[in-house]
C-alpha atoms as a PDB file:
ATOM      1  CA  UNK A   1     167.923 121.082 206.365  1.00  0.00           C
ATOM      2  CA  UNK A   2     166.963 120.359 209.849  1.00  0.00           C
ATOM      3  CA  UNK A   3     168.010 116.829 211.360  1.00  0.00           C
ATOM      4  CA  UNK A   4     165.960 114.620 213.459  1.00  0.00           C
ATOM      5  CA  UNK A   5     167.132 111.891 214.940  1.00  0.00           C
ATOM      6  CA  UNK A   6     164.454 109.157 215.535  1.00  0.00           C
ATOM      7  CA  UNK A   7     165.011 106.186 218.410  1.00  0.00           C
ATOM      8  CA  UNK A   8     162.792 102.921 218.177  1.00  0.00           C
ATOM      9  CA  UNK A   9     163.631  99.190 217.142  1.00  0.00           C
ATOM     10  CA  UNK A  10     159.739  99.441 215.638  1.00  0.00           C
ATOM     11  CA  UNK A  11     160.361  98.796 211.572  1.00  0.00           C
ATOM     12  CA  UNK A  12     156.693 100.358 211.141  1.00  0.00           C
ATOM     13  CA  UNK A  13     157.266 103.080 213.327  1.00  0.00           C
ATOM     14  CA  UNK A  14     160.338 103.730 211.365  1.00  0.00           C
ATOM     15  CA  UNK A  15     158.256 103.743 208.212  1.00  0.00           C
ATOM     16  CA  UNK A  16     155.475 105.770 209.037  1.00  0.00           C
ATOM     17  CA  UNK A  17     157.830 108.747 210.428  1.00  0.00           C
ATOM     18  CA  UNK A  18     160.264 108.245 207.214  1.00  0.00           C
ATOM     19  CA  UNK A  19     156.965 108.431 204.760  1.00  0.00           C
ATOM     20  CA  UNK A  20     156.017 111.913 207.073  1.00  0.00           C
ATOM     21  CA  UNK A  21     159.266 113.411 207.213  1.00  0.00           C
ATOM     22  CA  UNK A  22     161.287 112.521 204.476  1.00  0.00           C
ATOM     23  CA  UNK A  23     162.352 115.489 202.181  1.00  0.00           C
ATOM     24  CA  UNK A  24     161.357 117.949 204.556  1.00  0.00           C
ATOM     25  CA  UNK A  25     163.940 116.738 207.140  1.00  0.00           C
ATOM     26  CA  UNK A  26     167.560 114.915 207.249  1.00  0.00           C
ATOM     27  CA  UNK A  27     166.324 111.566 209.154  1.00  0.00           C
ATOM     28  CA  UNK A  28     168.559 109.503 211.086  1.00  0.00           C
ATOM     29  CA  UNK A  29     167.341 106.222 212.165  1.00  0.00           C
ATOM     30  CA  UNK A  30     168.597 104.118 215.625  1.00  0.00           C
ATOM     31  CA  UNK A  31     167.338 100.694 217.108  1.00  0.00           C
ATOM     32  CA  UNK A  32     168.823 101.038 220.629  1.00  0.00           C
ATOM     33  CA  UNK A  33     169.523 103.823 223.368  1.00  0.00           C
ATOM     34  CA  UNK A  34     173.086 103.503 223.403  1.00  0.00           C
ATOM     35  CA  UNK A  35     174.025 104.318 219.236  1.00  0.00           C
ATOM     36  CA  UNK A  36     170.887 106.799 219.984  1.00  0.00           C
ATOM     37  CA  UNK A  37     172.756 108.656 222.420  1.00  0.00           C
ATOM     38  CA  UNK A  38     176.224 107.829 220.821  1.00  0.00           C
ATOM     39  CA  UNK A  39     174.600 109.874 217.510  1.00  0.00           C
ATOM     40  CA  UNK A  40     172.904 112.760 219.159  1.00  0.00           C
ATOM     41  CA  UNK A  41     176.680 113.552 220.673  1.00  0.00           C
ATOM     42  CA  UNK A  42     178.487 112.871 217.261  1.00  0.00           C
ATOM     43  CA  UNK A  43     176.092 115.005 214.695  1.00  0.00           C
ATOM     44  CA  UNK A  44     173.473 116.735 217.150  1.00  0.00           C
ATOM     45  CA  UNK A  45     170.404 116.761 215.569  1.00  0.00           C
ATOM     46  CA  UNK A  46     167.505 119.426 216.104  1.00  0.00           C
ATOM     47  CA  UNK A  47     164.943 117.290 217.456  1.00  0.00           C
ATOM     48  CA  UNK A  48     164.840 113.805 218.694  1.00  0.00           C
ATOM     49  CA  UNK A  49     161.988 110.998 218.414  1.00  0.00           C
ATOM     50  CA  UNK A  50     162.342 108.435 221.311  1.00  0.00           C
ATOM     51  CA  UNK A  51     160.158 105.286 222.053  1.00  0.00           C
ATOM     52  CA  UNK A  52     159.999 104.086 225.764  1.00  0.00           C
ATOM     53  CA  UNK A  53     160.491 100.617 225.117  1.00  0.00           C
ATOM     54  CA  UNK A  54     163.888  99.971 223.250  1.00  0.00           C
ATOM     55  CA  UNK A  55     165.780  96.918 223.478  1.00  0.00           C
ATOM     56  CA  UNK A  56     168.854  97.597 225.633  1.00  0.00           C
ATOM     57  CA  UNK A  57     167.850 100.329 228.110  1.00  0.00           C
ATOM     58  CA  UNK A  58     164.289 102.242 229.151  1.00  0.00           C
ATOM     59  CA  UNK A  59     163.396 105.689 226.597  1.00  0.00           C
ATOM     60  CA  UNK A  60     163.096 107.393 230.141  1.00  0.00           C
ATOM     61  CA  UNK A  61     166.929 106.903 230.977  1.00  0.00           C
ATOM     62  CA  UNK A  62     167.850 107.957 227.574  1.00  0.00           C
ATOM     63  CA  UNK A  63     165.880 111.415 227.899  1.00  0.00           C
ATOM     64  CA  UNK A  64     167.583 111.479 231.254  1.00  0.00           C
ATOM     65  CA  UNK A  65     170.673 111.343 229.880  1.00  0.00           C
ATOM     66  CA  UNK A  66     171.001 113.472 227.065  1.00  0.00           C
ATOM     67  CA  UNK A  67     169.405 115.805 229.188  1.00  0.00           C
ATOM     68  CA  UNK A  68     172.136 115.745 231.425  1.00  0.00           C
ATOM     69  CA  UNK A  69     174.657 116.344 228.752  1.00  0.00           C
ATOM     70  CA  UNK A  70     175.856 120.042 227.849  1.00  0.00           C
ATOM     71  CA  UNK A  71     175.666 119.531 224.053  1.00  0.00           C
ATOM     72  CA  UNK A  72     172.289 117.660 223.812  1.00  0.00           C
ATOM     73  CA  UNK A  73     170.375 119.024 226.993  1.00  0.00           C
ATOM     74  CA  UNK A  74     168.588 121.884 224.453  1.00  0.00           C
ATOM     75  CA  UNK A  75     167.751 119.498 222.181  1.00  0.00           C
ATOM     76  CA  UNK A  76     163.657 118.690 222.255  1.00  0.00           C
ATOM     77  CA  UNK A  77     162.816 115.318 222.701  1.00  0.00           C
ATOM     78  CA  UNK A  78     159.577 113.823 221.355  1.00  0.00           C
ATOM     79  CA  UNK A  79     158.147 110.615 223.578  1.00  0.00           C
ATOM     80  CA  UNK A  80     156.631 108.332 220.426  1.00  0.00           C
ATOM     81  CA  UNK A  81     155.143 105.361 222.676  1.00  0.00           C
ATOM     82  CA  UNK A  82     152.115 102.966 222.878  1.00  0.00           C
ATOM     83  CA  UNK A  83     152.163 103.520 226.502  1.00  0.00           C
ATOM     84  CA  UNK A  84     148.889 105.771 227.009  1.00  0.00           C
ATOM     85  CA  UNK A  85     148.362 106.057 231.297  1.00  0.00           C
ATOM     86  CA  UNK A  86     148.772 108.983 233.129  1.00  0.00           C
ATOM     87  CA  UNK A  87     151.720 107.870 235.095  1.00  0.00           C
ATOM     88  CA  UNK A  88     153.942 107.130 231.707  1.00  0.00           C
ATOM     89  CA  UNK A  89     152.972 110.226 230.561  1.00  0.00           C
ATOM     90  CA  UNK A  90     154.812 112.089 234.135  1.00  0.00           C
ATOM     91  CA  UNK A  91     157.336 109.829 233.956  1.00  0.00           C
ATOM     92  CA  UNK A  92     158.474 111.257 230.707  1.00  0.00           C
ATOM     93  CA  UNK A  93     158.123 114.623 231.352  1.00  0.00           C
ATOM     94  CA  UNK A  94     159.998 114.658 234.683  1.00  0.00           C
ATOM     95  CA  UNK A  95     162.913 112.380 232.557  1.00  0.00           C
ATOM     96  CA  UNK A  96     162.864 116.061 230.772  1.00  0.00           C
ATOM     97  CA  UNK A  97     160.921 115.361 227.590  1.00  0.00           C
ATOM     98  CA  UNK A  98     158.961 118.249 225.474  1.00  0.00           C
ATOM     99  CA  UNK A  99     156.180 116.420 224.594  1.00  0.00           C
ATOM    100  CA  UNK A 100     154.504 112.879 224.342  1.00  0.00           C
ATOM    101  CA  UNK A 101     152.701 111.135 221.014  1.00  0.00           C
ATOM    102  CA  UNK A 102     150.859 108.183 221.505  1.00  0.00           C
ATOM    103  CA  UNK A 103     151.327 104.957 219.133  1.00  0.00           C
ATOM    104  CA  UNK A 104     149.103 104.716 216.885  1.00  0.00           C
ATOM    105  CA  UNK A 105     149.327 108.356 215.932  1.00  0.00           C
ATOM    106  CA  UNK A 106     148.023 110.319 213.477  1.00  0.00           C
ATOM    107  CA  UNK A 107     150.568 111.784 210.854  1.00  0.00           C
ATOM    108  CA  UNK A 108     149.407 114.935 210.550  1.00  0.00           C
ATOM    109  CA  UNK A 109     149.455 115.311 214.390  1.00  0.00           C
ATOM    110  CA  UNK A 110     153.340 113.987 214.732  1.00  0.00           C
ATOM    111  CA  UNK A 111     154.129 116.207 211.586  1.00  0.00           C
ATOM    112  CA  UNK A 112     151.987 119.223 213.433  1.00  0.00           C
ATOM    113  CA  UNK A 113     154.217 118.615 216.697  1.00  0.00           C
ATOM    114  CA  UNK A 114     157.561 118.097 215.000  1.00  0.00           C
ATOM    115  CA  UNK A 115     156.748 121.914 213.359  1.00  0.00           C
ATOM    116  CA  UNK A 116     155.818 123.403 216.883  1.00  0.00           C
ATOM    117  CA  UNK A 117     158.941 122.234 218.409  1.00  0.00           C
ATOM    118  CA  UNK A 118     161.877 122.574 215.754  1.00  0.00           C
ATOM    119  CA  UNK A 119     159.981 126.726 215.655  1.00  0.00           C
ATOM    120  CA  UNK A 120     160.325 126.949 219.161  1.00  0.00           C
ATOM    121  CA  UNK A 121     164.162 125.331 218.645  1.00  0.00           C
ATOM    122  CA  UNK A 122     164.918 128.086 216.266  1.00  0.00           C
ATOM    123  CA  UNK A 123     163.514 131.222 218.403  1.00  0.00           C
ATOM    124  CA  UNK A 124     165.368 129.952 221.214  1.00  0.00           C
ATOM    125  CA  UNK A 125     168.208 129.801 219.289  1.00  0.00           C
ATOM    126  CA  UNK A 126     167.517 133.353 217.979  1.00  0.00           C
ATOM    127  CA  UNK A 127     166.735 134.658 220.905  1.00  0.00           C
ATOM    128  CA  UNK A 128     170.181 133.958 222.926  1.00  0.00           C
ATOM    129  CA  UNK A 129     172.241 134.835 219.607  1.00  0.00           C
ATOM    130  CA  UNK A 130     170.048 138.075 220.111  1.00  0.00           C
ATOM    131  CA  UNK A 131     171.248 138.160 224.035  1.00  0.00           C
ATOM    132  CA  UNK A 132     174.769 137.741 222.681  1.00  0.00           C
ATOM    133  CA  UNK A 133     175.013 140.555 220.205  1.00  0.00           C
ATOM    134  CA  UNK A 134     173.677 143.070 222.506  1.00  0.00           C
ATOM    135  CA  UNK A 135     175.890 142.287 224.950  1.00  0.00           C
ATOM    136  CA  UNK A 136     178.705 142.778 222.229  1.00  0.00           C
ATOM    137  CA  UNK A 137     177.510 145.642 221.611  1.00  0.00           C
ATOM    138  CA  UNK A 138     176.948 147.104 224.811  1.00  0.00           C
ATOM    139  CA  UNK A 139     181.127 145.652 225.338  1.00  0.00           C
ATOM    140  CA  UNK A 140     182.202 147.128 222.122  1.00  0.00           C
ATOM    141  CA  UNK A 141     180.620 150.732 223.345  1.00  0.00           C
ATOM    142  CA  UNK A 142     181.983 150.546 226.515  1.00  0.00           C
ATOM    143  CA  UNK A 143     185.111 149.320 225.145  1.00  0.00           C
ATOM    144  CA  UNK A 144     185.650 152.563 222.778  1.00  0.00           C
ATOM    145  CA  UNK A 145     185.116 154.913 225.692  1.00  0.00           C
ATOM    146  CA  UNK A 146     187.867 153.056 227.506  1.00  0.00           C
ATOM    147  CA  UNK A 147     190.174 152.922 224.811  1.00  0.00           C
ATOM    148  CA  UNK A 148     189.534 157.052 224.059  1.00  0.00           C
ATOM    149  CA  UNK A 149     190.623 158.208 227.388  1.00  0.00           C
ATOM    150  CA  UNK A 150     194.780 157.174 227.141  1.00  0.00           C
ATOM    151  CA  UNK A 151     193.614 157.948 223.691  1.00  0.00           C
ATOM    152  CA  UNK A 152     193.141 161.535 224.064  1.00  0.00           C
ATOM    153  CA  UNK A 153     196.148 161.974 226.505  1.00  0.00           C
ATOM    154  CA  UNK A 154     198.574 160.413 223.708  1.00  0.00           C
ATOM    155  CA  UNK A 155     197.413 163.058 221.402  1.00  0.00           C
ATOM    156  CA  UNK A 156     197.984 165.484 223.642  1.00  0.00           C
ATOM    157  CA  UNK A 157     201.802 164.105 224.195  1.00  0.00           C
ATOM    158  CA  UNK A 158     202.184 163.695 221.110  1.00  0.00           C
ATOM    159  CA  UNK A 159     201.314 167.403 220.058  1.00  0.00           C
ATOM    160  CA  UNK A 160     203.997 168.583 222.984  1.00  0.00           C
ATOM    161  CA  UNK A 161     206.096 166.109 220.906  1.00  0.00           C
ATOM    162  CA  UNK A 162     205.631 168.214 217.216  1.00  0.00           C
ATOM    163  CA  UNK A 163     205.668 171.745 218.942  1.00  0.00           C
ATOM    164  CA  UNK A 164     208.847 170.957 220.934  1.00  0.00           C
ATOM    165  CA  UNK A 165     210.181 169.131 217.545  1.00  0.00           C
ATOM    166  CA  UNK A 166     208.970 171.442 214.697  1.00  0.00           C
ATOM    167  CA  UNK A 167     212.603 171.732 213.131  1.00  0.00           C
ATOM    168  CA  UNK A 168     213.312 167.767 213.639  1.00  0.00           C
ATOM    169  CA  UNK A 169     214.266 166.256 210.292  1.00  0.00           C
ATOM    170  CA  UNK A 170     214.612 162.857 208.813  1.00  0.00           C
ATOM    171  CA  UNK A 171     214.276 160.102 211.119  1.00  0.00           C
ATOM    172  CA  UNK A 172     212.299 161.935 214.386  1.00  0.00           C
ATOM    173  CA  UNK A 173     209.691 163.550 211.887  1.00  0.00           C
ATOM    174  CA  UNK A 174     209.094 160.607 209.869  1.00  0.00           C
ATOM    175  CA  UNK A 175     208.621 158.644 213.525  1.00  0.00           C
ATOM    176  CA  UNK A 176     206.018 161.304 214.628  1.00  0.00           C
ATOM    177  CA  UNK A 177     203.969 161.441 211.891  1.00  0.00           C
ATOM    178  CA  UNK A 178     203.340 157.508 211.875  1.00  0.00           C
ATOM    179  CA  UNK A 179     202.895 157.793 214.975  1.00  0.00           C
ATOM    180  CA  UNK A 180     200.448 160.578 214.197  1.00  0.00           C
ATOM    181  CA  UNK A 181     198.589 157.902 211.261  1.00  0.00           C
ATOM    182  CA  UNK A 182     198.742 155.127 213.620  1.00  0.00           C
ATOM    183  CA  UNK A 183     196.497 156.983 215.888  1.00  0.00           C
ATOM    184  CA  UNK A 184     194.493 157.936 213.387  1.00  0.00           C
ATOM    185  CA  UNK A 185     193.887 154.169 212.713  1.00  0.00           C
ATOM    186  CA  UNK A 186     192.557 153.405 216.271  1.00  0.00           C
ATOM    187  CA  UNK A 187     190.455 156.688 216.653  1.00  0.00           C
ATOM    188  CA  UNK A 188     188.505 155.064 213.339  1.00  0.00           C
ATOM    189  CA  UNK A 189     188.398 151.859 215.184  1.00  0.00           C
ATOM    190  CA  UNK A 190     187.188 153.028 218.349  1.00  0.00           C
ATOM    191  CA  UNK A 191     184.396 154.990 216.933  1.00  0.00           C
ATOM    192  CA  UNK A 192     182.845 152.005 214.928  1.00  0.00           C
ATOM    193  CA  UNK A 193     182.889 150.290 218.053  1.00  0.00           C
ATOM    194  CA  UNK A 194     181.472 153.584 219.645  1.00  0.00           C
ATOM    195  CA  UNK A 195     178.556 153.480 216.722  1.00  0.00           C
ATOM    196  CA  UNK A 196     178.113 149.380 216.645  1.00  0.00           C
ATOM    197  CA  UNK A 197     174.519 149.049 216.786  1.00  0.00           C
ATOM    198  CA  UNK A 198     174.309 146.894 214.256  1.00  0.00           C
ATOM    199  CA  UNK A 199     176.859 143.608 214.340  1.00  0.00           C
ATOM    200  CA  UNK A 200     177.347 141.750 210.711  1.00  0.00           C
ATOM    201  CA  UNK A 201     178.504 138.113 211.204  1.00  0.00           C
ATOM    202  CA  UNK A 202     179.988 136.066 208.539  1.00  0.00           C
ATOM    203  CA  UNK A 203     179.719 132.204 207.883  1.00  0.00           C
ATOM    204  CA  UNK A 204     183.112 130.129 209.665  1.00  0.00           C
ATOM    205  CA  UNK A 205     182.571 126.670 209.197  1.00  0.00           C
ATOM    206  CA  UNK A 206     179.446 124.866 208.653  1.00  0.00           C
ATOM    207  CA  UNK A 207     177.080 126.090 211.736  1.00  0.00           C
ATOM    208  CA  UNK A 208     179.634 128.393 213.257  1.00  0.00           C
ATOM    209  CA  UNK A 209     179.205 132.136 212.764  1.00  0.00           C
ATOM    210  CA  UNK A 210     181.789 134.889 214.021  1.00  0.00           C
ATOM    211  CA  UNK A 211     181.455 138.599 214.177  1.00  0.00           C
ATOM    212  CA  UNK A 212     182.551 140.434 211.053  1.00  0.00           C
ATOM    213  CA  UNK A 213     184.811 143.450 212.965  1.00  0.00           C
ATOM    214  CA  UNK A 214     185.088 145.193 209.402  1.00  0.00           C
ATOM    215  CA  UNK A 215     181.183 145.511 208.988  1.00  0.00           C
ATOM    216  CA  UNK A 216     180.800 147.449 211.996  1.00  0.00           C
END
């Protein structure tokens, strides 16, 4: 379930966004900018709500500074405010906001612009994991051709190795032909990488996903 964390000291405005949200979304509720900030670093949520006017510091500096921060600067910020002029409305997208809702709103509008953002979260998201795994890719191709060429000219010593050692017994031939299966084992490696257009990943812990090398 997608988190939202929602910023105002407003009880109503609590209320109203709670009776909108709720079961659709996992809500987190702050009164002041500094345990708003303080929870967007501890459990980052996908989207955040923030009034202008909260008790200890202006909205505007609180967009400003999450915005500032690696691990909530993605995060899309929602104004929710009763301030309505022109100028407020700059001011919070130059502090680096996504969009602005005016107080009193209607709930199928918020609920509308909560959708349009957490979608645009999640192709964003998709989009550089996308980036990513093509550039695997295009490393794990360029990685097999690489690995082939001292590849090749082991095999090749290592066939002067059995013709030179055809009447070797025990120990030496035992050697050479694990060597000989070992080989074997990174030519099969090298051409999955060689034939990775397709990249499985496999759950690590909670939101983390790593590439699954043995689904090549």
């Amino acid at each position: 379930m997608e988190k939202i964390l929602v910023i105002d000291d407003s009880k109503i405005t609590q209320m109203l966004v709670a009776e909108i949200l709720a079961g659709n979304y996992e809500l987190d509720f702050r009164a002041d900018g500094k345990s708003g900030i303080s929870a967007a670093q501890s459990n980052t949520p996908d989207l955040i709500l923030l009034d202008i006017a909260l008790p200890d510091m202006v909205g505007y500096e609180v967009c400003r500074m999450l915005k500032r921060e690696e691990s909530t600067r993605e995060i899309p910020i929602i104004f929710i405010t009763s301030k309505d002029s022109e100028l407020e409305r700059v001011k919070g997208f130059e502090a680096g906001a996504e969009d602005y809702v005016v107080k009193p709103f209607y709930l199928e509008e918020l609920l509308a612009r909560v959708k349009v953002h957490l979608a645009f979260r999640r192709a964003k998201i998709q989009a550089v994991e996308l980036e990513r795994l093509t550039l695997f890719k295009e490393m794990a191709v360029a990685l097999s051709h690489e690995i082939n060429n001292p590849l090749t000219t082991i095999y090749a010593y290592l066939h002067v190795l059995q013709r030179e050692m055809s009447n070797a017994e025990g120990c030496v031939k035992d050697s050479l032909h694990g060597i000989q299966e070992e080989l074997g084992k990174i030519r099969e490696i090298t051409a999955k990488l060689a034939q990775a257009s397709k990249v499985s990943k496999t759950c690590y812990s909670k939101d983390v996903t790593m590439i699954d090398l043995h689904n090549l």
